[in-house]
N, C-alpha and C. Protein backbone atom coordinates (compact mmCIF):
# COMPACT_ATOMS: atom_id res chain seq x y z
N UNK A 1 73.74 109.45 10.53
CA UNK A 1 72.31 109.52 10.39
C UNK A 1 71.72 108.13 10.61
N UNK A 2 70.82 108.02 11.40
CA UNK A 2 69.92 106.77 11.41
C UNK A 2 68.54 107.21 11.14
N UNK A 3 67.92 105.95 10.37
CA UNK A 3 66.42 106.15 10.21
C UNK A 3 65.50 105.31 10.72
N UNK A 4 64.66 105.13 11.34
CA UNK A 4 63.89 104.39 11.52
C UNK A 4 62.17 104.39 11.22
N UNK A 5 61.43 103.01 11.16
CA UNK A 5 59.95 103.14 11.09
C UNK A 5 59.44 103.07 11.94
N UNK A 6 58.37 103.82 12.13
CA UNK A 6 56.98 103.22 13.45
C UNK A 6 55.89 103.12 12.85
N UNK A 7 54.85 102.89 13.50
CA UNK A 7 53.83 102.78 13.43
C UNK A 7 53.34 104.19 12.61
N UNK A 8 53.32 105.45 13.70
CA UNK A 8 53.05 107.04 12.47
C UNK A 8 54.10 107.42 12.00
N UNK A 9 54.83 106.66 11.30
CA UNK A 9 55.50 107.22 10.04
C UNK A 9 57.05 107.00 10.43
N UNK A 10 58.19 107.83 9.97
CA UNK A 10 59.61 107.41 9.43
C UNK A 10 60.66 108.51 10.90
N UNK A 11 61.12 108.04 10.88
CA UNK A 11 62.36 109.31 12.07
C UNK A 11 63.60 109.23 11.74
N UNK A 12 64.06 110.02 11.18
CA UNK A 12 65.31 110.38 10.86
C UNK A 12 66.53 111.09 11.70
N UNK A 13 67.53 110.44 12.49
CA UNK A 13 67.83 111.24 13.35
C UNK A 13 69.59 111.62 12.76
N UNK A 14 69.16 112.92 12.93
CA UNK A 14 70.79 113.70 11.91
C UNK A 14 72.30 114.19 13.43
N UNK A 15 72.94 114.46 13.28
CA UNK A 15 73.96 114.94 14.33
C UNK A 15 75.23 115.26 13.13
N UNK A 16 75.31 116.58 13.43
CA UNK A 16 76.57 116.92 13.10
C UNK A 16 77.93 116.18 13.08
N UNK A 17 78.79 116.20 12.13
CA UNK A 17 80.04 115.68 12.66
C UNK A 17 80.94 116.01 13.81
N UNK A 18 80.85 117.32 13.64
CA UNK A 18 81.34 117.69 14.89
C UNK A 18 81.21 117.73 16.10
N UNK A 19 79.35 117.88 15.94
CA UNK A 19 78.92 117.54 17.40
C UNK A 19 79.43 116.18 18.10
N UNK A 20 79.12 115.19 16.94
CA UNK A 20 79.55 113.88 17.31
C UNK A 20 80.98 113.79 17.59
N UNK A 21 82.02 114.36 17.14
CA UNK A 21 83.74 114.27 17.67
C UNK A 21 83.42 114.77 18.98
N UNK A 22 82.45 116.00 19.15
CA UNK A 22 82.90 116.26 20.55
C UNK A 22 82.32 115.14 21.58
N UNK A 23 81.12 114.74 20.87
CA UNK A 23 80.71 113.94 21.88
C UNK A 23 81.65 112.50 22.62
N UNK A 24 82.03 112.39 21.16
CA UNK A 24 83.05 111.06 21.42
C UNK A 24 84.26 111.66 22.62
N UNK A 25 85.14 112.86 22.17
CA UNK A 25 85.79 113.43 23.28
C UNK A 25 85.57 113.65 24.27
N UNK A 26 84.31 113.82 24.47
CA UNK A 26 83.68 113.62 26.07
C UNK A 26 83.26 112.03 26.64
N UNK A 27 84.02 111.05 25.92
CA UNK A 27 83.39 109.99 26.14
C UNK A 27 81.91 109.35 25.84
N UNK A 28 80.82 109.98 25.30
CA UNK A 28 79.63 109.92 25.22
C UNK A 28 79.59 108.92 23.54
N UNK A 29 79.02 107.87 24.04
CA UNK A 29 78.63 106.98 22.86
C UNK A 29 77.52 107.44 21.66
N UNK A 30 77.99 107.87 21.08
CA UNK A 30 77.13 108.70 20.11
C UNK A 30 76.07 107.17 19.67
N UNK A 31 76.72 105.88 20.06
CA UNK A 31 75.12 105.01 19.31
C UNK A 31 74.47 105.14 20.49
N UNK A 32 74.36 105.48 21.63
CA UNK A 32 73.42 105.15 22.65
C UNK A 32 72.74 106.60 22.73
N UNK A 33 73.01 107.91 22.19
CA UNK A 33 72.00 109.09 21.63
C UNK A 33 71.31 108.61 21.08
N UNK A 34 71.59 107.51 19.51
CA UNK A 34 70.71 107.59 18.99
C UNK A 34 69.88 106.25 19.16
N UNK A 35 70.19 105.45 20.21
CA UNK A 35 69.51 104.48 20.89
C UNK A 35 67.99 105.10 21.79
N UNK A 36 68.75 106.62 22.28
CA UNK A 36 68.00 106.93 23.08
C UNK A 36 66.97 107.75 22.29
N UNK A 37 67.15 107.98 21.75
CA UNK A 37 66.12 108.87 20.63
C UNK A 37 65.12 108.12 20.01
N UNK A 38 65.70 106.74 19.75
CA UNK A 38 64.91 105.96 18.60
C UNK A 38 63.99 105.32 19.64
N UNK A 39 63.99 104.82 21.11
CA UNK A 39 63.02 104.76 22.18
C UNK A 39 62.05 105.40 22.26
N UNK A 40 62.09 106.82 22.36
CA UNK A 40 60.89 107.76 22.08
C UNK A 40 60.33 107.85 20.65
N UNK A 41 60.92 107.86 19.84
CA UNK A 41 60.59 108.13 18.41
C UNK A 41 59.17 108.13 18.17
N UNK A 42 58.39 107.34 18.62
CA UNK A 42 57.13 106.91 18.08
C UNK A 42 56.28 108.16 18.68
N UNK A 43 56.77 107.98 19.85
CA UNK A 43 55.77 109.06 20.75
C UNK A 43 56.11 111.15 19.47
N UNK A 44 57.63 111.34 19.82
CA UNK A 44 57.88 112.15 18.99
C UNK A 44 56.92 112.43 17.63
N UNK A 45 57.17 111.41 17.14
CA UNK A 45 56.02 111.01 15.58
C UNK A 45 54.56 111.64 16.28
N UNK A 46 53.93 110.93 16.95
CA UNK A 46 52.83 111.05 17.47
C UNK A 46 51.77 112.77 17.63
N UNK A 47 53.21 113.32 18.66
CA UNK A 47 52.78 114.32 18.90
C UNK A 47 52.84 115.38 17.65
N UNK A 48 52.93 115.27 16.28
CA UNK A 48 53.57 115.88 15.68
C UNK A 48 54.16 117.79 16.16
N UNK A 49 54.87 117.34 17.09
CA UNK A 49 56.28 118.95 17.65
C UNK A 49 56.45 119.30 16.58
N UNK A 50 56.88 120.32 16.30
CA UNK A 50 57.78 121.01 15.22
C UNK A 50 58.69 122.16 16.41
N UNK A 51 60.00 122.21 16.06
CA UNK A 51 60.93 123.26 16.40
C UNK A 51 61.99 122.27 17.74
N UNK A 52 62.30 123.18 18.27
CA UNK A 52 63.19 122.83 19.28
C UNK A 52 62.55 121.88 20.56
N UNK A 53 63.07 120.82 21.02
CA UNK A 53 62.73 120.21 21.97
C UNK A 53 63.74 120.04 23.28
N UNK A 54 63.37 120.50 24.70
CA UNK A 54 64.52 120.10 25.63
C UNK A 54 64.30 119.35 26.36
N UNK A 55 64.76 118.26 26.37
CA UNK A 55 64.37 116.96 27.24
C UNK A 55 65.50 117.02 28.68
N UNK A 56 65.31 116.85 29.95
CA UNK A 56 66.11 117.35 30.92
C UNK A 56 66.06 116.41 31.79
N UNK A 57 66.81 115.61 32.51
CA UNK A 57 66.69 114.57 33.51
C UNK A 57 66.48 115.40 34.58
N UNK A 58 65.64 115.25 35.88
CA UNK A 58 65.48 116.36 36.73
C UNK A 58 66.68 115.75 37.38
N UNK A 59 67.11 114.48 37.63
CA UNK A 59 68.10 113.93 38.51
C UNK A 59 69.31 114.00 38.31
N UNK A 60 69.77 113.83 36.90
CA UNK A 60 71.15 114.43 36.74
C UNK A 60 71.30 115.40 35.88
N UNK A 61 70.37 116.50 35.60
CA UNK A 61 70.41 117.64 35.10
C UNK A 61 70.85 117.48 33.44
N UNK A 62 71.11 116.43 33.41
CA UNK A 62 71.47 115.79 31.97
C UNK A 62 70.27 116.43 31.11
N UNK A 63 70.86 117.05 29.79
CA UNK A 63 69.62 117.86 28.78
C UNK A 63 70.36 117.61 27.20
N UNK A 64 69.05 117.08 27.05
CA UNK A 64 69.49 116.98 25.39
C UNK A 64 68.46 117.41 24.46
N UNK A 65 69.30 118.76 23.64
CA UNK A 65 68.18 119.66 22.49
C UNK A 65 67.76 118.95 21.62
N UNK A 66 67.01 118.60 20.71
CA UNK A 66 66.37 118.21 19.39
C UNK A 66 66.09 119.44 18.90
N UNK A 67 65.79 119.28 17.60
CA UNK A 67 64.96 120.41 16.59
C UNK A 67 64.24 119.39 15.81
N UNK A 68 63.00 119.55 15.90
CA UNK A 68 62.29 118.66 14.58
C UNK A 68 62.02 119.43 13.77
N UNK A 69 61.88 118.74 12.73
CA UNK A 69 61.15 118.90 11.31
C UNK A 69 60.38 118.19 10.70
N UNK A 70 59.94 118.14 9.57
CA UNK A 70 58.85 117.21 9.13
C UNK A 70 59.14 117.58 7.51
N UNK A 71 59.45 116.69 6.92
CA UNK A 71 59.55 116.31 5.78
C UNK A 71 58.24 116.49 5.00
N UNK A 72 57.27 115.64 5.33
CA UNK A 72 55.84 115.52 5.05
C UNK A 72 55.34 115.12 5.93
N UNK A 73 53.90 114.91 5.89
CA UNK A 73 52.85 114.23 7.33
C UNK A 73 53.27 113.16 8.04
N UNK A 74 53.96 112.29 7.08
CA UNK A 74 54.15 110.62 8.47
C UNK A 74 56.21 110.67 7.92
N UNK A 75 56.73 111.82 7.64
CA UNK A 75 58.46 111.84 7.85
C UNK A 75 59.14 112.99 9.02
N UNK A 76 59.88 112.87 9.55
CA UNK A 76 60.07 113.23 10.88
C UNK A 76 61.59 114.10 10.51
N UNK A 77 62.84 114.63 10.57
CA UNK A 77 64.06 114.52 11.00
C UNK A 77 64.50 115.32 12.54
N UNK A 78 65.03 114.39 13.29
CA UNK A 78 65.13 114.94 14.44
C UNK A 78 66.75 115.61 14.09
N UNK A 79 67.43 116.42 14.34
CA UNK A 79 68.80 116.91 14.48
C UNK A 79 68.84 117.39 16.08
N UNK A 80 69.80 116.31 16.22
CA UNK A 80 70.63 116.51 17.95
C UNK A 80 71.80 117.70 18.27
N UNK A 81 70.91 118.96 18.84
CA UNK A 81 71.66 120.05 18.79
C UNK A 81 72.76 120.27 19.65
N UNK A 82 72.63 119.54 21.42
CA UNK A 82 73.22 119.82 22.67
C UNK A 82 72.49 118.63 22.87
N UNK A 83 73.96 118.68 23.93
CA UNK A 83 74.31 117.86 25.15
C UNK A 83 74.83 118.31 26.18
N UNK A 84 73.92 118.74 27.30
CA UNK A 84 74.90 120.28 28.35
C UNK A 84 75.24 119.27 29.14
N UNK A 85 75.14 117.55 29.56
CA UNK A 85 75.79 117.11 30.70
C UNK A 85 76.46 116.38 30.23
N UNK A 86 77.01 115.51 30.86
CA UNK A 86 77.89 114.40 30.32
C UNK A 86 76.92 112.90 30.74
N UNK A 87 76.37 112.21 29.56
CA UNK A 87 75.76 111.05 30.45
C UNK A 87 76.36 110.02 31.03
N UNK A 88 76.41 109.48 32.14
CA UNK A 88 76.83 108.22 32.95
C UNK A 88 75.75 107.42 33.57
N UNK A 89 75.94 106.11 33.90
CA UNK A 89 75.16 104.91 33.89
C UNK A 89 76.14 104.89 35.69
N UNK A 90 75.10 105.16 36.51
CA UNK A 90 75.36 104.98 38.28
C UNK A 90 74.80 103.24 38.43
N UNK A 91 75.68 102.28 38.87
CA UNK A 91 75.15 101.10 39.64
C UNK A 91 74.86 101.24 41.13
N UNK A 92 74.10 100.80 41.65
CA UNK A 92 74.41 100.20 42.76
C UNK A 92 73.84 99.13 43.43
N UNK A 93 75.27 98.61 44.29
CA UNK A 93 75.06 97.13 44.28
C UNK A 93 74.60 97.28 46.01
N UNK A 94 73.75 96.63 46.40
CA UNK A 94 73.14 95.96 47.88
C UNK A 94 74.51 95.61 48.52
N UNK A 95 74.42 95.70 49.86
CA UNK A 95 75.73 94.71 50.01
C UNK A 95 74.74 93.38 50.55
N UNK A 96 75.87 91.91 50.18
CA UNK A 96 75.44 90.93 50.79
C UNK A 96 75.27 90.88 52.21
N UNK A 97 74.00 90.51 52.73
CA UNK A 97 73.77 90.06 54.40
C UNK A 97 74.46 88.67 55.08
């Protein structure tokens, strides 16, 4: 679990244990989920969502579920339901002229 503050209020982001073994078995850095979560967070806060959220890369089809909740008016908990792709970080380098 990590928590963090913003500006509208607190985000709590939960993940199963298990989800997280699998994630690790798939190679997937479970701190950079919740790196990636805590980036948006504020906006999340903002809009106050309630229920399921699917966020989807159109480019690598990469999708990751949330469910929010709300504790009270300015407390948040996000729980990370799915992960249907596997995420990877593509470089590419120019070649020298």
């Amino acid at each position: 679990m990590a928590q963090t503050k913003y500006e509208c209020g607190n985000l709590r982001i939960v993940m199963e244990d298990s989800f997280k073994a699998d994630l690790e078995q798939r190679g997937v850095m479970v701190g950079e989920i919740y790196r990636l979560i805590e980036s948006f967070g504020n906006k999340l806060l903002m809009t106050k969502a309630t229920g399921e959220i699917d966020f989807t890369n159109k480019d690598t089809g990469a999708s990751l579920k949330l469910d929010i909740q709300w504790d009270d008016e300015d407390s948040a908990v996000v729980h990370v339901k799915e992960l249907t792709k596997d995420l990877t970080v593509v470089v590419v380098k120019e070649d020298a002229a």
